[in-house]
N, C-alpha and C. Protein backbone atom coordinates (compact mmCIF):
# COMPACT_ATOMS: atom_id res chain seq x y z
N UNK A 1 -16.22 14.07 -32.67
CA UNK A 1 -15.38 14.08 -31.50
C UNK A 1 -15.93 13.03 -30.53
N UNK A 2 -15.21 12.28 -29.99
CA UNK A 2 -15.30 11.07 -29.17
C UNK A 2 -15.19 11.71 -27.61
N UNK A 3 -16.01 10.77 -26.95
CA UNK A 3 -15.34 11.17 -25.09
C UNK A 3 -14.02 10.45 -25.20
N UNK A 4 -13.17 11.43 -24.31
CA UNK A 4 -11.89 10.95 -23.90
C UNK A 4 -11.93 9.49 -23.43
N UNK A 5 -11.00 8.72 -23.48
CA UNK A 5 -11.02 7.03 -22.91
C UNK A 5 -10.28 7.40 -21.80
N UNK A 6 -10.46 6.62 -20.82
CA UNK A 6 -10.14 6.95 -19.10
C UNK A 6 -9.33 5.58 -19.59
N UNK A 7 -7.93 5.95 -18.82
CA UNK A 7 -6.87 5.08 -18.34
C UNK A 7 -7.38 4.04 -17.90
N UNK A 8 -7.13 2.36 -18.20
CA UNK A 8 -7.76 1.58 -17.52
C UNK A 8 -6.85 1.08 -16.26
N UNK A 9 -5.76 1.48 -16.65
CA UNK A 9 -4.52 1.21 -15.16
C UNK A 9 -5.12 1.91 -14.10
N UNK A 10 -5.83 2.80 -14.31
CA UNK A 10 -6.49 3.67 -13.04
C UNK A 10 -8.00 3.59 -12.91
N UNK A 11 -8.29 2.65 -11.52
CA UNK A 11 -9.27 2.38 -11.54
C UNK A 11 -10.03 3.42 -10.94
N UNK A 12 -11.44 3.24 -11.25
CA UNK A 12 -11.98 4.68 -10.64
C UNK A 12 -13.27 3.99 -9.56
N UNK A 13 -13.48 4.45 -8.67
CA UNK A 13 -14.57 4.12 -7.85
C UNK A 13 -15.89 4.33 -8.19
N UNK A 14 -16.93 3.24 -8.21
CA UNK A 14 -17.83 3.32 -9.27
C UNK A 14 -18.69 4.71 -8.27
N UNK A 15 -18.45 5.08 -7.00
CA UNK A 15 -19.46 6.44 -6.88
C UNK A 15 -18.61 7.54 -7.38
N UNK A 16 -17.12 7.53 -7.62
CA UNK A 16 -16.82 8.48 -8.41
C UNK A 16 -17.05 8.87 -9.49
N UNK A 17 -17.11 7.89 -10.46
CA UNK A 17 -17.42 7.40 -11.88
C UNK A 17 -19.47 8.21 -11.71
N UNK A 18 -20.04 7.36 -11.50
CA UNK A 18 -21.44 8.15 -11.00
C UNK A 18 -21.66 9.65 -10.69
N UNK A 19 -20.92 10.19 -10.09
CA UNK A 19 -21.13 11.79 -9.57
C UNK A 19 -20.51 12.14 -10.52
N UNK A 20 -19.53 11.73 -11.61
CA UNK A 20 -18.57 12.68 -12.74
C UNK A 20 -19.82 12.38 -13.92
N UNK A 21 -20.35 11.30 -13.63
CA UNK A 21 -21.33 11.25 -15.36
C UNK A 21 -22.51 12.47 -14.52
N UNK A 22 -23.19 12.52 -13.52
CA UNK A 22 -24.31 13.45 -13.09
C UNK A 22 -23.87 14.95 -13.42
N UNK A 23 -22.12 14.93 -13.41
CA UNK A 23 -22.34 16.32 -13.36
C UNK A 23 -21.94 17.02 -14.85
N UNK A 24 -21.57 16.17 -15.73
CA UNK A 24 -21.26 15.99 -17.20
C UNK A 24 -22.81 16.39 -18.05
N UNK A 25 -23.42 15.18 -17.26
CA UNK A 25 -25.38 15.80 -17.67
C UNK A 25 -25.79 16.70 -18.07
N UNK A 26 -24.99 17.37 -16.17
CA UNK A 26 -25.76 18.66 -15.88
C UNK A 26 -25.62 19.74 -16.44
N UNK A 27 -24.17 19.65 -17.35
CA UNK A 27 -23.70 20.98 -17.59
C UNK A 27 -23.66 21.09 -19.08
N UNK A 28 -23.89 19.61 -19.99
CA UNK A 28 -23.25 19.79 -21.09
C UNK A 28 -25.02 19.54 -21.81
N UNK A 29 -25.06 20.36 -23.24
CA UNK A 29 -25.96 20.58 -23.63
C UNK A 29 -26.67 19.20 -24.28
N UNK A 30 -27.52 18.25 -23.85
CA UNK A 30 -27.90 16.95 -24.52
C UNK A 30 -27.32 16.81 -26.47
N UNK A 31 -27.74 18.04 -26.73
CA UNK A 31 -27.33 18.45 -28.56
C UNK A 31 -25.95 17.86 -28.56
N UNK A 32 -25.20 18.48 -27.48
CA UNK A 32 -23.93 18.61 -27.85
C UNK A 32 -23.29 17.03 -27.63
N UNK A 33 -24.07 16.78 -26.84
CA UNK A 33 -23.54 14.99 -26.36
C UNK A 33 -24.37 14.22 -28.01
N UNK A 34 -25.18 14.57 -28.07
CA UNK A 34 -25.72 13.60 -29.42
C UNK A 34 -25.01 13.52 -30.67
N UNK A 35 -24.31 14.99 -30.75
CA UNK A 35 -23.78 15.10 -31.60
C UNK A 35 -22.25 14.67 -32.04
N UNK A 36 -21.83 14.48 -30.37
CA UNK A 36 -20.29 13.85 -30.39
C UNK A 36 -20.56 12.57 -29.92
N UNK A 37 -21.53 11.87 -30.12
CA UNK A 37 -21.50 10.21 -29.52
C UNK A 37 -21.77 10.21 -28.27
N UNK A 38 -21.21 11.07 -27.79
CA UNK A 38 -21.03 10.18 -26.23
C UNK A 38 -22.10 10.21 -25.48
N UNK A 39 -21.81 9.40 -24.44
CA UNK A 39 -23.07 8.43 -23.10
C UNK A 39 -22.86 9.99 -22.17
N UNK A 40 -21.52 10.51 -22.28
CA UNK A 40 -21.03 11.61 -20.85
C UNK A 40 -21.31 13.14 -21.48
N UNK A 41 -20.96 14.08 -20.98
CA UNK A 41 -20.42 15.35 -21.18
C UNK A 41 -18.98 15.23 -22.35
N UNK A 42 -19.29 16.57 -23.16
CA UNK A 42 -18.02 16.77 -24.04
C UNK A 42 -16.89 18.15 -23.73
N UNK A 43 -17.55 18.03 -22.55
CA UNK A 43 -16.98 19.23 -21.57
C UNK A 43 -15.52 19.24 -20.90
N UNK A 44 -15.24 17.63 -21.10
CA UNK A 44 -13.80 17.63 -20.61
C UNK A 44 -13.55 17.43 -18.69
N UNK A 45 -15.57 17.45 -18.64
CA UNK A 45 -14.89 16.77 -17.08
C UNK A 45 -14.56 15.09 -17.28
N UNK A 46 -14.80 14.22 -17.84
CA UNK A 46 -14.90 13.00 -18.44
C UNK A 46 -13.24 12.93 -17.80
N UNK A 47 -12.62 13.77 -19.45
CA UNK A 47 -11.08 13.42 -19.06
C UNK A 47 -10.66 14.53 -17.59
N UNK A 48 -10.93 15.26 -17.06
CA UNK A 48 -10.41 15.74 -15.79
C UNK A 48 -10.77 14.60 -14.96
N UNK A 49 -11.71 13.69 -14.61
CA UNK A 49 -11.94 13.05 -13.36
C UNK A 49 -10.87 11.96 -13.36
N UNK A 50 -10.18 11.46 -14.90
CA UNK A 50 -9.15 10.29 -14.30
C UNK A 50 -7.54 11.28 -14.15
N UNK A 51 -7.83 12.48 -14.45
CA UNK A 51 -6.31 13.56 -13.99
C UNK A 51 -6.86 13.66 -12.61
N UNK A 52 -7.67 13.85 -12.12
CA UNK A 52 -7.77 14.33 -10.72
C UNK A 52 -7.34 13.12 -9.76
N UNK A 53 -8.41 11.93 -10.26
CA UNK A 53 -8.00 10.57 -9.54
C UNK A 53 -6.96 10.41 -9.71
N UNK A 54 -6.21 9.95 -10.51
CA UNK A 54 -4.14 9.92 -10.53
C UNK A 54 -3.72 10.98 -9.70
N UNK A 55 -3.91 12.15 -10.05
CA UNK A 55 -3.33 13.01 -9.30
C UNK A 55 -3.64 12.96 -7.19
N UNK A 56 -4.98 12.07 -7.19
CA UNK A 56 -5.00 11.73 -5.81
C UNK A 56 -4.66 10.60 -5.32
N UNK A 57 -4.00 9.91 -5.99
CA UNK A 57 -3.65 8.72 -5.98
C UNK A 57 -1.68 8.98 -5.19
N UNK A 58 -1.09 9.69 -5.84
CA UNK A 58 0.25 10.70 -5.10
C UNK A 58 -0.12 11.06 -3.75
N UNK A 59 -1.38 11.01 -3.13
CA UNK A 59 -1.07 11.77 -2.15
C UNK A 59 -1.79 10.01 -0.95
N UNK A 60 -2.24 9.30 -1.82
CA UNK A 60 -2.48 7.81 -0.97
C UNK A 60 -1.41 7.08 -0.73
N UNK A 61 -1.33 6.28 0.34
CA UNK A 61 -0.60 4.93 0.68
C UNK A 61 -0.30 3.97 -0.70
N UNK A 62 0.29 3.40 -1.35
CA UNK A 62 -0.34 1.73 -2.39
C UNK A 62 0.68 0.85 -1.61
N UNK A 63 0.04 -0.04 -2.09
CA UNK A 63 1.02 -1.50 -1.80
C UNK A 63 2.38 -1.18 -2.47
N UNK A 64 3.23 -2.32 -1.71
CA UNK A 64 4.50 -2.43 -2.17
C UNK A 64 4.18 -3.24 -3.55
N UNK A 65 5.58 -3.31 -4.79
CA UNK A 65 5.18 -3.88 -6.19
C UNK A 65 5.61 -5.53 -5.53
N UNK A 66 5.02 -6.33 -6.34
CA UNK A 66 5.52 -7.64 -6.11
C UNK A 66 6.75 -8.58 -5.82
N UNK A 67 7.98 -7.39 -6.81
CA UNK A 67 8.94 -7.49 -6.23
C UNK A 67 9.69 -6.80 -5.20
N UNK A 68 9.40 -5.81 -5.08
CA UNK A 68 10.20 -5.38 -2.95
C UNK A 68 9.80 -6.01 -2.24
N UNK A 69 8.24 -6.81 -2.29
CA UNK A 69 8.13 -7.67 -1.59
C UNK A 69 8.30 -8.87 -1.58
N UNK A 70 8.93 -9.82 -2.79
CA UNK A 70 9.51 -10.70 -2.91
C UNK A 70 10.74 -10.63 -2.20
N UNK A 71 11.37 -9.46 -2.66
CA UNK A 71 13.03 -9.28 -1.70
C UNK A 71 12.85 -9.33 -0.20
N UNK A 72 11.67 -8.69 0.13
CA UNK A 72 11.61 -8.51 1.64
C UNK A 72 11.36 -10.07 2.00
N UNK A 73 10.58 -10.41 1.80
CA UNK A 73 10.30 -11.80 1.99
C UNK A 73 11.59 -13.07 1.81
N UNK A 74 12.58 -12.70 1.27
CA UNK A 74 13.78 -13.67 0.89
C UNK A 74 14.75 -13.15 1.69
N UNK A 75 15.10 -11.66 2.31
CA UNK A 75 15.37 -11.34 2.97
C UNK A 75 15.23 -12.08 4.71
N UNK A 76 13.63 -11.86 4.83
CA UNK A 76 13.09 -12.65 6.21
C UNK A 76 13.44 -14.19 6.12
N UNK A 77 13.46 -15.37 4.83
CA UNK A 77 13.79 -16.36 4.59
C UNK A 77 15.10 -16.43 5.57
N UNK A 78 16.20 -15.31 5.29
CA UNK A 78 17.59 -15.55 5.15
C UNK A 78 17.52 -15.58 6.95
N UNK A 79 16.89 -15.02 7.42
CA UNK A 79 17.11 -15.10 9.05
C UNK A 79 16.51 -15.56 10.03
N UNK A 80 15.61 -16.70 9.03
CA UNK A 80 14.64 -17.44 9.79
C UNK A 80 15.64 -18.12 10.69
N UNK A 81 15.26 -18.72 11.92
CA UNK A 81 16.04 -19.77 12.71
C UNK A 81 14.63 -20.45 13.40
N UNK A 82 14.86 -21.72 14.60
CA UNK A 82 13.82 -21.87 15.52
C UNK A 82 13.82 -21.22 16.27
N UNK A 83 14.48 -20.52 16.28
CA UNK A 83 14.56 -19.56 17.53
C UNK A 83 13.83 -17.90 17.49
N UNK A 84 13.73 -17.78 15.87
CA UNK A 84 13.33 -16.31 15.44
C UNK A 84 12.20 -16.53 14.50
N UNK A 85 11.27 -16.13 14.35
CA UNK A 85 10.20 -15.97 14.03
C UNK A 85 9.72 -14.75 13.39
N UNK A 86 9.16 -14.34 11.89
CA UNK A 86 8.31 -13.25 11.73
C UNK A 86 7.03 -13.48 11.70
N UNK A 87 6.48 -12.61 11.64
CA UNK A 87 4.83 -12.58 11.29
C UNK A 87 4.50 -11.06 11.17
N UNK A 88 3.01 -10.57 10.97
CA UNK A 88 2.44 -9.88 10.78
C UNK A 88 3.41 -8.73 9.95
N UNK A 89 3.39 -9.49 8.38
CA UNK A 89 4.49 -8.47 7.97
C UNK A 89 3.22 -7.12 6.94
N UNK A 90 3.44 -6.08 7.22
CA UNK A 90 2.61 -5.34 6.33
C UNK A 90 3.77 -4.26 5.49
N UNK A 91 3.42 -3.80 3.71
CA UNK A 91 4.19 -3.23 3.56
C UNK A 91 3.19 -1.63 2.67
N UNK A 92 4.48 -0.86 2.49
CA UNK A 92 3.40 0.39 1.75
C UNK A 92 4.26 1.16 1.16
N UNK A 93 3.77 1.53 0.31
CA UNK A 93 4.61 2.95 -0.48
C UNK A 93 3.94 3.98 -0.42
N UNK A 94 4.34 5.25 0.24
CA UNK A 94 3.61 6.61 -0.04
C UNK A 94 4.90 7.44 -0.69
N UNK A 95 4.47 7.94 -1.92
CA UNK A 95 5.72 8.68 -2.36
C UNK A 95 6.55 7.72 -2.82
N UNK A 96 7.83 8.38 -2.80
CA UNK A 96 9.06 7.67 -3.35
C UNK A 96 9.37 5.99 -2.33
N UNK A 97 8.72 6.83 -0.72
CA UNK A 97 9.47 6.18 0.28
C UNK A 97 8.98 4.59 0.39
N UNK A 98 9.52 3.58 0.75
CA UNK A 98 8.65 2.39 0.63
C UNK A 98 8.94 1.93 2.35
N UNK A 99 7.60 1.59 3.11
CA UNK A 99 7.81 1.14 4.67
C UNK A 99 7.55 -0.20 4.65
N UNK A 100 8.15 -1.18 5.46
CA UNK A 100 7.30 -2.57 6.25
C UNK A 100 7.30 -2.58 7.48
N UNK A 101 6.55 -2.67 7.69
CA UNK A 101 6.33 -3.15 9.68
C UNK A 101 6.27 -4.85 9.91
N UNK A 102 6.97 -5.33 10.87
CA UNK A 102 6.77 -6.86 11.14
C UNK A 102 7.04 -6.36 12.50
N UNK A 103 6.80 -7.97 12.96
CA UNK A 103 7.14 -8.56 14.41
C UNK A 103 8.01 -9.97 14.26
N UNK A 104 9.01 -9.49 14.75
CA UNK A 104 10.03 -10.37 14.73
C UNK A 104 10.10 -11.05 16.14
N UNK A 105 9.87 -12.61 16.55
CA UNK A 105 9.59 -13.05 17.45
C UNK A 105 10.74 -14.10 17.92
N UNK A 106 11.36 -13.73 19.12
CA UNK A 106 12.78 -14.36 19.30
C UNK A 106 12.52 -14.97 21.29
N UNK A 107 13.62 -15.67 21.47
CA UNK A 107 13.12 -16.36 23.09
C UNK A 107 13.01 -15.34 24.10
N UNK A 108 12.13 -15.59 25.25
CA UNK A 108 12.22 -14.46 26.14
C UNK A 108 13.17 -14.35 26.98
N UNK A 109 14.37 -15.55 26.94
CA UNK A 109 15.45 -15.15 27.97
C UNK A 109 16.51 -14.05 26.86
N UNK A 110 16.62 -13.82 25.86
CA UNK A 110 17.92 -13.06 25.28
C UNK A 110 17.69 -11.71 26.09
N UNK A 111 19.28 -11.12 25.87
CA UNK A 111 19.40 -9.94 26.54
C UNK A 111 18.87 -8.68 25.88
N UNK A 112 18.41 -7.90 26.08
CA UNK A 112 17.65 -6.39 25.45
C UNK A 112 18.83 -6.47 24.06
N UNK A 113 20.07 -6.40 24.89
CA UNK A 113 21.07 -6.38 23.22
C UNK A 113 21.33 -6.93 22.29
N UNK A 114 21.14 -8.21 22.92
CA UNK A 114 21.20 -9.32 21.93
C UNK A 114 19.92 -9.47 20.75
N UNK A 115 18.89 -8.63 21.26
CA UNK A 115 17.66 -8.49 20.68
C UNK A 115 17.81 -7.48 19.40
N UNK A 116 17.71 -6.30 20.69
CA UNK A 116 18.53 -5.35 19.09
C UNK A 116 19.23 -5.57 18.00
N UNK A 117 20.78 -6.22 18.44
CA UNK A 117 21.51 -6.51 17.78
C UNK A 117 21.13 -7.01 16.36
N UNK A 118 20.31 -8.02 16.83
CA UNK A 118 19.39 -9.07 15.73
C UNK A 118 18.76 -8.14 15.08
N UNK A 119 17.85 -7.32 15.62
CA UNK A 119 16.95 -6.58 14.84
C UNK A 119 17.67 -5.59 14.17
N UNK A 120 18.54 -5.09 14.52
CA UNK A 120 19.49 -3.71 13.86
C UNK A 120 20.08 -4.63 11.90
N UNK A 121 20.49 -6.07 12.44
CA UNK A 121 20.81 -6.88 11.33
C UNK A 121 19.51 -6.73 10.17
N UNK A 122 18.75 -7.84 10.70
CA UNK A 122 17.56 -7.66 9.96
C UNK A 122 17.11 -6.24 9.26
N UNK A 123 16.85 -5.55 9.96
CA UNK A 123 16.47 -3.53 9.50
C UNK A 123 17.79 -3.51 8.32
N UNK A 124 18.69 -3.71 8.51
CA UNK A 124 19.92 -3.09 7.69
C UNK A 124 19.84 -4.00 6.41
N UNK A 125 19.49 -5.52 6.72
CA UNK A 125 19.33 -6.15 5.32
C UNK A 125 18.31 -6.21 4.20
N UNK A 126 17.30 -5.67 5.32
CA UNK A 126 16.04 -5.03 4.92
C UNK A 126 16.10 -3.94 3.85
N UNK A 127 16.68 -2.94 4.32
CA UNK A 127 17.12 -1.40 3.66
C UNK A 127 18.00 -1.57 2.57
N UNK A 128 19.23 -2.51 2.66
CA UNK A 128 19.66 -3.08 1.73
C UNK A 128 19.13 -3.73 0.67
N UNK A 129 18.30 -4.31 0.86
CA UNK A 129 17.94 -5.06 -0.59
C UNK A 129 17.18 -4.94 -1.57
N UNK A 130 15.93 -3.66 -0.61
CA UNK A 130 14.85 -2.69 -1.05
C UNK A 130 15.10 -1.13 -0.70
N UNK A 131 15.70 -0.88 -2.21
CA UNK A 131 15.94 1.09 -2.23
C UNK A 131 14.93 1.52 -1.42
N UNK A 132 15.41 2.52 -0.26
CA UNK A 132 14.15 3.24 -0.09
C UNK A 132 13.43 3.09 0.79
N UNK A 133 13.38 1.68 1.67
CA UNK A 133 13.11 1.17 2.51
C UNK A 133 13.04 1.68 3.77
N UNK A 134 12.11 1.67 4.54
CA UNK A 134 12.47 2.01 6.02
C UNK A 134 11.45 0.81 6.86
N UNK A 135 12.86 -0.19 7.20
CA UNK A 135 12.13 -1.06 8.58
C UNK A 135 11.67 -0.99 9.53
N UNK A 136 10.44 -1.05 10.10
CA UNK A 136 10.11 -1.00 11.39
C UNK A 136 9.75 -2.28 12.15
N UNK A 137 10.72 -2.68 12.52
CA UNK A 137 10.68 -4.02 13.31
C UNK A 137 10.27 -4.46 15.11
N UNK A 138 8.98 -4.64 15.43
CA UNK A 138 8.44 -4.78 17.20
C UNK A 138 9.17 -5.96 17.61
N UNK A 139 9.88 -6.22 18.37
CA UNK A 139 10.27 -7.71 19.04
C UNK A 139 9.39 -8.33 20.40
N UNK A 140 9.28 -8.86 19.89
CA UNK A 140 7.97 -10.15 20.93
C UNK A 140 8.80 -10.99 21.10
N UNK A 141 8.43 -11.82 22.67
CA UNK A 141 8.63 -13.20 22.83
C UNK A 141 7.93 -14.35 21.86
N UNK A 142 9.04 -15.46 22.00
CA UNK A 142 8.31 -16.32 20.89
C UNK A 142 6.57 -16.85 21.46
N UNK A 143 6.41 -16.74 22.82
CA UNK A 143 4.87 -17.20 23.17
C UNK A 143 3.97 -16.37 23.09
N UNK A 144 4.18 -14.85 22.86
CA UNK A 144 3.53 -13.53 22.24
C UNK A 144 2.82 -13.12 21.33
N UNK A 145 1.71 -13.45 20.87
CA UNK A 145 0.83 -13.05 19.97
C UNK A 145 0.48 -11.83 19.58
N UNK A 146 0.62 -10.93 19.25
CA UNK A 146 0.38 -9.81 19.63
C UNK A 146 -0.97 -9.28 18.48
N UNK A 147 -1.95 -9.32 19.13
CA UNK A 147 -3.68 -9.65 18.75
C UNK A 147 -4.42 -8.60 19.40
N UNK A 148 -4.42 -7.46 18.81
CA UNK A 148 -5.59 -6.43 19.89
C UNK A 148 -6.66 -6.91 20.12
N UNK A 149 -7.36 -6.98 22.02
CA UNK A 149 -8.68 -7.35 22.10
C UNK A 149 -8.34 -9.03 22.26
N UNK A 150 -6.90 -9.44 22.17
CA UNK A 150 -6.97 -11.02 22.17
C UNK A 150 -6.76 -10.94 23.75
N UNK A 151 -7.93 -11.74 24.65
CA UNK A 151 -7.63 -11.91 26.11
C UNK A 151 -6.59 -12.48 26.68
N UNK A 152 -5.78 -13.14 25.96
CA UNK A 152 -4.56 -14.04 26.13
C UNK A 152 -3.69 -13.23 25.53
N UNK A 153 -3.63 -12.21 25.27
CA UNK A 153 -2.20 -11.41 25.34
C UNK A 153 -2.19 -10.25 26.25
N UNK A 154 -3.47 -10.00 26.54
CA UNK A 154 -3.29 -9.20 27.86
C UNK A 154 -2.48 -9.22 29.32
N UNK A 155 -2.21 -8.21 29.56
CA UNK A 155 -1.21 -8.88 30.66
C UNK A 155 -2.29 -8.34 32.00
């Protein structure tokens, strides 16, 4: 009997990996490891520690896949102007649900509505093009940095 092979799609953190071989040691009889090959325990915590890690992996943040964020990104392409600006785009999947946050940076004379307006567009083409999506879009002036701790955006 062989140790179970751990998923290599699921990476494991090497102090996780460390505390699962210490406690494999501890519990499984040296005989019994000599006798089935293995470096670990034949106890079956081996294969529980990459079920547990997957299984905690459902309850973390991950990145968006390469493509929602390609769409999002061709999306922001479509409404670039000189006048409008993104930056600080971050995206995430927890669950099914997939979020991005940006700052969409437009002139400081437009009207509060005219702002929205824009942004209500953007959010909707956003949601559109990536199932699942929920936009969260800040509007800044285009001379607005918005930099925590940056002395020049303090007001």
């Amino acid at each position: 009997m062989k140790a179970p092979v751990r998923d290599s799609a699921v990476p494991l953190p090497p102090l996780f990996d460390s505390a699962c071989a210490m406690v494999c040691r501890n519990c499984c009889s040296r005989a019994a490891m000599s006798v089935a090959g293995a470096s670990e325990g034949v106890c079956g915590f081996k294969a529980s520690k990459s079920l547990v890690w997957k299984s905690a992996g459902g309850l973390m943040d991950e990145a968006l896949d390469p493509q929602a964020r390609a769409e999002i990104d061709t999306v922001l392409a479509g409404f670039a102007h000189p006048t409008i600006r993104f930056d600080h785009v971050s995206s995430r999947r927890a669950g099914q649900r997939r979020f991005v946050d940006l700052h969409m940076h437009m002139p400081a004379a437009w009207t509060l509505g005219r702002a929205a307006a824009v942004r209500t567009s953007v959010e909707q083409a956003l949601m559109s093009a990536v199932p699942g999506l929920r936009a969260s879009i800040q509007l800044l002036p285009l001379d607005v940095e918005a930099h925590f701790g940056d002395p020049k955006d303090l007001i």
